[in-house]
N, C-alpha and C. Protein backbone atom coordinates (compact mmCIF):
# COMPACT_ATOMS: atom_id res chain seq x y z
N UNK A 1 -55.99 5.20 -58.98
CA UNK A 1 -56.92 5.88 -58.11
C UNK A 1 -56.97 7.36 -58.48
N UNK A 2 -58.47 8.02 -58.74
CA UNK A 2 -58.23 9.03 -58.99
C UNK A 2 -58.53 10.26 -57.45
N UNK A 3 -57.82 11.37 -57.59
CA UNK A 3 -58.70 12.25 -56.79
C UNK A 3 -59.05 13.04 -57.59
N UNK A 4 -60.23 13.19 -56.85
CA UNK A 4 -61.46 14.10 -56.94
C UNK A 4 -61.28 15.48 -56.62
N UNK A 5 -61.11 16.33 -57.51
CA UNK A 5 -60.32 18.20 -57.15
C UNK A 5 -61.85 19.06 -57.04
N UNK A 6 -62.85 18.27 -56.39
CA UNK A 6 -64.29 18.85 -56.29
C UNK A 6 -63.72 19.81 -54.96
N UNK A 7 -64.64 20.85 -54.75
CA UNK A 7 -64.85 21.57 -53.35
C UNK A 7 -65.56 21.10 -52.69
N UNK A 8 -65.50 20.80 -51.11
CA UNK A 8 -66.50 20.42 -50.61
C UNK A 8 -68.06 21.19 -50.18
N UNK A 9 -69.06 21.16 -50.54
CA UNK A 9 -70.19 22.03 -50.59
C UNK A 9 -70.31 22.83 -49.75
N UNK A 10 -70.12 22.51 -48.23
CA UNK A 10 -69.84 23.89 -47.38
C UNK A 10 -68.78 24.64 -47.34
N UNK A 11 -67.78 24.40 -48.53
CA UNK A 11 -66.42 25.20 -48.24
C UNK A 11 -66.73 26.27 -48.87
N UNK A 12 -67.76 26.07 -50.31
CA UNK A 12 -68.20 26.89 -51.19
C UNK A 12 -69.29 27.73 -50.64
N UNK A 13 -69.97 27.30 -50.03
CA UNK A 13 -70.82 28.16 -49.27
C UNK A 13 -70.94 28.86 -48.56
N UNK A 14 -69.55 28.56 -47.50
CA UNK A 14 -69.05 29.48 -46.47
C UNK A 14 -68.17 30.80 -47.69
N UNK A 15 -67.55 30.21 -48.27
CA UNK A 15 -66.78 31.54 -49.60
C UNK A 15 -67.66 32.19 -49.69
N UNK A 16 -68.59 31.66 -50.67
CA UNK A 16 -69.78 32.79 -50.67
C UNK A 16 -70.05 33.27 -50.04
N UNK A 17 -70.82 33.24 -48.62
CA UNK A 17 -71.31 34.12 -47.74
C UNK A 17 -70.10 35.08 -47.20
N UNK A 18 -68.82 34.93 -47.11
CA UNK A 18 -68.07 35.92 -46.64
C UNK A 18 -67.85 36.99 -47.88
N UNK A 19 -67.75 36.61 -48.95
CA UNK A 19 -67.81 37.79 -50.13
C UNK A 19 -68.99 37.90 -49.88
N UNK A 20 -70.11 38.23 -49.70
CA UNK A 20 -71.42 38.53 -49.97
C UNK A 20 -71.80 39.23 -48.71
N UNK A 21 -71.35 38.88 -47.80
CA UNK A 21 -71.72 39.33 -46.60
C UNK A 21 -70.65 39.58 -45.55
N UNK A 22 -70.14 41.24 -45.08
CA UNK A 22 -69.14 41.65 -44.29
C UNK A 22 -69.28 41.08 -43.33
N UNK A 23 -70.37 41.11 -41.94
CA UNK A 23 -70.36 40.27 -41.37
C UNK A 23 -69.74 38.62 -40.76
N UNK A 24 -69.99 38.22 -41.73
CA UNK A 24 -70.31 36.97 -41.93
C UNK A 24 -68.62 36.95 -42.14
N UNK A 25 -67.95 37.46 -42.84
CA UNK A 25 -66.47 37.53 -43.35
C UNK A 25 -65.77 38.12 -41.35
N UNK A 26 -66.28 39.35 -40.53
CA UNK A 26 -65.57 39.72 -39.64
C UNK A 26 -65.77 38.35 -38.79
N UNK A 27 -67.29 37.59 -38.39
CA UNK A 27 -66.82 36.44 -37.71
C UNK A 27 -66.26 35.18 -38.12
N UNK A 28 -65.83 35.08 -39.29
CA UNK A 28 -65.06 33.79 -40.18
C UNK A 28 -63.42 34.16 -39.57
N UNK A 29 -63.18 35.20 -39.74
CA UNK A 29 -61.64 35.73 -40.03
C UNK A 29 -61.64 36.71 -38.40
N UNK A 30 -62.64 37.30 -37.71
CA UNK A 30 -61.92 38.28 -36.62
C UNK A 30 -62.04 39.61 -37.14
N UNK A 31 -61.71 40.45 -36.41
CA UNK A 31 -61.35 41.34 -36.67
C UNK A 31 -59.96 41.77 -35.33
N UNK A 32 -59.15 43.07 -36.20
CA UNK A 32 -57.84 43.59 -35.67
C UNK A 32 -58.41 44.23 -34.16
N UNK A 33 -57.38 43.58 -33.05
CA UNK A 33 -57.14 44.36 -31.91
C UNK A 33 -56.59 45.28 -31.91
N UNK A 34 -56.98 46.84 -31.60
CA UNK A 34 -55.76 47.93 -31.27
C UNK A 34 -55.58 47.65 -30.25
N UNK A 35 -54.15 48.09 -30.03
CA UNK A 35 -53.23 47.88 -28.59
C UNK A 35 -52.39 49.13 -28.50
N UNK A 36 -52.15 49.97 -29.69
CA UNK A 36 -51.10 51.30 -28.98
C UNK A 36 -52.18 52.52 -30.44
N UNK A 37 -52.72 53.50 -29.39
CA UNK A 37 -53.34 54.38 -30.18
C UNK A 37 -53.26 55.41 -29.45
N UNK A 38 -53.07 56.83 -29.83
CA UNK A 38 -52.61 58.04 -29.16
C UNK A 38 -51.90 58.19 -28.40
N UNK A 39 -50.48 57.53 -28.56
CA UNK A 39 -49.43 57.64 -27.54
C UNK A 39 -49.50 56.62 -26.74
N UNK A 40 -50.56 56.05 -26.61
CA UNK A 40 -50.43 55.09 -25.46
C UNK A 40 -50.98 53.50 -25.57
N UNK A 41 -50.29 52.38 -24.87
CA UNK A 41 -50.21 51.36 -25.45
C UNK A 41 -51.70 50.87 -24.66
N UNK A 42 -52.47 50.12 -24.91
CA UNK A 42 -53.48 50.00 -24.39
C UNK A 42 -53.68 48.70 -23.88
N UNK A 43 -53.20 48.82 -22.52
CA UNK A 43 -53.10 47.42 -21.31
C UNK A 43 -54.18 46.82 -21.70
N UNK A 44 -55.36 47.15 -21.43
CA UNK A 44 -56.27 46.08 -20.95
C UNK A 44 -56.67 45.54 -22.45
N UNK A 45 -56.60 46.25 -23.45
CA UNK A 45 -57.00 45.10 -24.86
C UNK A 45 -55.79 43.88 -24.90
N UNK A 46 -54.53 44.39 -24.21
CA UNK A 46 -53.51 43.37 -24.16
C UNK A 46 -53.90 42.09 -23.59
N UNK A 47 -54.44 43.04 -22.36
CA UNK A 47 -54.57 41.43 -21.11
C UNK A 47 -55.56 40.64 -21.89
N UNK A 48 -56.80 41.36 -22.24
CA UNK A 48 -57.43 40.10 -23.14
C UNK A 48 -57.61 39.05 -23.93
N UNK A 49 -55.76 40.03 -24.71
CA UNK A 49 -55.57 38.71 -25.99
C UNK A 49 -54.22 38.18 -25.36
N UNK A 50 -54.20 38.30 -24.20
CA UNK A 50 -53.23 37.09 -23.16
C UNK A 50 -51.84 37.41 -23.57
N UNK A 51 -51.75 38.46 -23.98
CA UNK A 51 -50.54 39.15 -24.28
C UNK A 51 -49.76 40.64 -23.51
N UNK A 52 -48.47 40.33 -23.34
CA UNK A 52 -47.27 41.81 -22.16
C UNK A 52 -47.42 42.35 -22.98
N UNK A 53 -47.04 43.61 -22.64
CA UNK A 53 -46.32 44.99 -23.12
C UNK A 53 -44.89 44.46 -24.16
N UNK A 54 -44.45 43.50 -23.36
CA UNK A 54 -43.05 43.22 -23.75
C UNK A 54 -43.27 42.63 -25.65
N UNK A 55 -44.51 41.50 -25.38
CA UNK A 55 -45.08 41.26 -26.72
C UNK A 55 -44.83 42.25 -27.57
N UNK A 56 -44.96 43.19 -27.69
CA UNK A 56 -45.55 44.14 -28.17
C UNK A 56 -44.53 45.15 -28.77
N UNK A 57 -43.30 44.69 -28.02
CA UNK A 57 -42.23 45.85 -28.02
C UNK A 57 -41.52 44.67 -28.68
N UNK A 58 -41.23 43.60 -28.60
CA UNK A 58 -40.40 42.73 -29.40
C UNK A 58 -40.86 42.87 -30.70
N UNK A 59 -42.05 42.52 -31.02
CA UNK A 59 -42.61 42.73 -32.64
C UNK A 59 -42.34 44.05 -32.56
N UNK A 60 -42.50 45.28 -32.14
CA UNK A 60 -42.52 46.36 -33.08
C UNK A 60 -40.43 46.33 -33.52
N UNK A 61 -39.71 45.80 -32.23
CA UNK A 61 -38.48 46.06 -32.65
C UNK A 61 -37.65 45.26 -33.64
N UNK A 62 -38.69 43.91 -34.04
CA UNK A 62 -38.36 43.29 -35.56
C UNK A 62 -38.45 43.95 -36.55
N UNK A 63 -39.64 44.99 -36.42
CA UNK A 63 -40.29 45.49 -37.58
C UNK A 63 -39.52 46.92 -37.50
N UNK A 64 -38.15 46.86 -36.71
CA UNK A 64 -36.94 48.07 -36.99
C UNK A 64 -37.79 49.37 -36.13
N UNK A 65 -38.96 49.27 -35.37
CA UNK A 65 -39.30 50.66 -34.49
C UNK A 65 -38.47 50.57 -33.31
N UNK A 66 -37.69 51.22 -33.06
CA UNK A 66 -37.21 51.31 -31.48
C UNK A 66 -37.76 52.08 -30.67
N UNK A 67 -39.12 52.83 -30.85
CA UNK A 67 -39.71 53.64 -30.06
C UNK A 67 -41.00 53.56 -29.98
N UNK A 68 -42.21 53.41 -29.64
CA UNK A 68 -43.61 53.35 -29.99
C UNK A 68 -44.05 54.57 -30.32
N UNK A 69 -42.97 55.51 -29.43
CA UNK A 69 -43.77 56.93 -29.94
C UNK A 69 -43.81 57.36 -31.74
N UNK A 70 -43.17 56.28 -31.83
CA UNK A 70 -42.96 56.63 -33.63
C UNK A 70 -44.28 56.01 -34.42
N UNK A 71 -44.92 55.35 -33.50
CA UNK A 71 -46.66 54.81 -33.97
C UNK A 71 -47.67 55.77 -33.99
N UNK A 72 -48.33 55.55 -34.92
CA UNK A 72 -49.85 55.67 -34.95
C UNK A 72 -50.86 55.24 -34.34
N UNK A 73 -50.38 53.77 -34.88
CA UNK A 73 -51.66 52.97 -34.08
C UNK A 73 -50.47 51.49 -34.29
N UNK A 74 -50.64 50.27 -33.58
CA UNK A 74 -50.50 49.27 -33.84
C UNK A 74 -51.81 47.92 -33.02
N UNK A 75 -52.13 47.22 -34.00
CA UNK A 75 -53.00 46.22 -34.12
C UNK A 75 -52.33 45.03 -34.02
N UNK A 76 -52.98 43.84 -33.52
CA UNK A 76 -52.72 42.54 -33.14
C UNK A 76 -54.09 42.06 -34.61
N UNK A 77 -53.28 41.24 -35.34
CA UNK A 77 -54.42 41.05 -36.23
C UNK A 77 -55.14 39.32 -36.22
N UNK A 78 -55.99 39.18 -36.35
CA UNK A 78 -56.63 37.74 -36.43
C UNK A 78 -55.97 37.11 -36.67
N UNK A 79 -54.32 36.87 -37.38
CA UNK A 79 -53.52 35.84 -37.29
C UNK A 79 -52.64 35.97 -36.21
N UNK A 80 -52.64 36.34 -35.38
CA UNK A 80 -51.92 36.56 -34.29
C UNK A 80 -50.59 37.58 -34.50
N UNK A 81 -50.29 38.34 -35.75
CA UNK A 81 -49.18 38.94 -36.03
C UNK A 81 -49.82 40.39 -35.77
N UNK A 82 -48.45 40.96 -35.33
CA UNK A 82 -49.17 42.76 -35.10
C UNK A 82 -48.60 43.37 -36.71
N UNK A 83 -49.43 44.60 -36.70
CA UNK A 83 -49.60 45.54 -37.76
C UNK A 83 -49.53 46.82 -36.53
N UNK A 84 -48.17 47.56 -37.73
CA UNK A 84 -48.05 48.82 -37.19
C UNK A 84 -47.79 50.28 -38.03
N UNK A 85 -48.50 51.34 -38.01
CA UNK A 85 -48.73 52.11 -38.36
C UNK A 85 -48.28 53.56 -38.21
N UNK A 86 -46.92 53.68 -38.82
CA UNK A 86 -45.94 54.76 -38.27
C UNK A 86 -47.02 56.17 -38.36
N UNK A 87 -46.47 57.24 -37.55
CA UNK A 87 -46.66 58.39 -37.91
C UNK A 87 -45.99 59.32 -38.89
N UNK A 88 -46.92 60.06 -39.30
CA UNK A 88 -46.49 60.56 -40.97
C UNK A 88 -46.30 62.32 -40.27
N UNK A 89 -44.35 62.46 -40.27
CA UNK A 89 -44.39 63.17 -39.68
C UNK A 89 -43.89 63.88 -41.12
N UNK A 90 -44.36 64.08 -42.38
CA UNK A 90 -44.57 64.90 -43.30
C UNK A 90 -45.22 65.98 -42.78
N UNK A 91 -46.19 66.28 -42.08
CA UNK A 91 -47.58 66.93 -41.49
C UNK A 91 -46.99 67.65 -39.93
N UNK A 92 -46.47 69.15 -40.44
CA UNK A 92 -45.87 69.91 -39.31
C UNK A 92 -46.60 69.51 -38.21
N UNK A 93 -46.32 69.24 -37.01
CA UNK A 93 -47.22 69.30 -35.39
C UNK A 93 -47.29 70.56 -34.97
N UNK A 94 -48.65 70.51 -35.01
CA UNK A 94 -49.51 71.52 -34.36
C UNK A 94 -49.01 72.61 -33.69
N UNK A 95 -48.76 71.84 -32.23
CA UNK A 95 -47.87 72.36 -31.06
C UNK A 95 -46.70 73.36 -31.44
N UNK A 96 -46.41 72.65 -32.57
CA UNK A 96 -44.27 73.05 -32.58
C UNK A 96 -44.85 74.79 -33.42
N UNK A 97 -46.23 75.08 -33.84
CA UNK A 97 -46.69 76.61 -35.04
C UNK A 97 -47.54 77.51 -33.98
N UNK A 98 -47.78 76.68 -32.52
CA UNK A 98 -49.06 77.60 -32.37
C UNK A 98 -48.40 78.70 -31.46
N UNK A 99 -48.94 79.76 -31.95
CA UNK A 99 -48.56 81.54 -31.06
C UNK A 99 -49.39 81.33 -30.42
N UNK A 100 -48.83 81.86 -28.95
CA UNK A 100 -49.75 82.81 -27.90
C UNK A 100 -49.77 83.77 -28.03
């Protein structure tokens, strides 16, 4: 018996249209939830994707952050895993140079 290593015609067609078309690729795949941006973690995009605070603080403390204030931004991404985005404290703060 042989198999057949063909693609099936809409698998190829849907490929195509997501390379060809961004769109078409953000509703195939989603696009990223932010949930912690300027200091602050942002409840209500949480409640939407049916996810605590606590969520949120367990993944960042796998990913070795023990603080959020040490974020940038962190995202919940279309596979359900968060992405987080330290702050690049290379870049003196503002606050800590400015004279009165």
């Amino acid at each position: 018996m042989e198999i057949s290593r063909k693609m099936p015609l809409g698998a190829v067609i849907g490929t195509m249209a997501v390379v060809r078309w961004s769109k078409v690729e953000t509703i195939a795949y989603g696009i990223p939830a932010v949930v912690f941006h300027d200091g602050r973690v942002l409840e209500e995009v949480l409640y939407t994707q049916r996810l605590r605070v606590d969520d949120l603080l367990d993944a960042a403390r796998e990913k070795g952050i023990g603080d959020l204030q040490e974020l940038e931004i962190a995202a919940l991404e279309p596979d359900g895993q968060f992405s987080f985005v330290r702050l690049d404290r290379s870049e003196p703060d503002p606050q800590l140079h400015k004279r009165d």
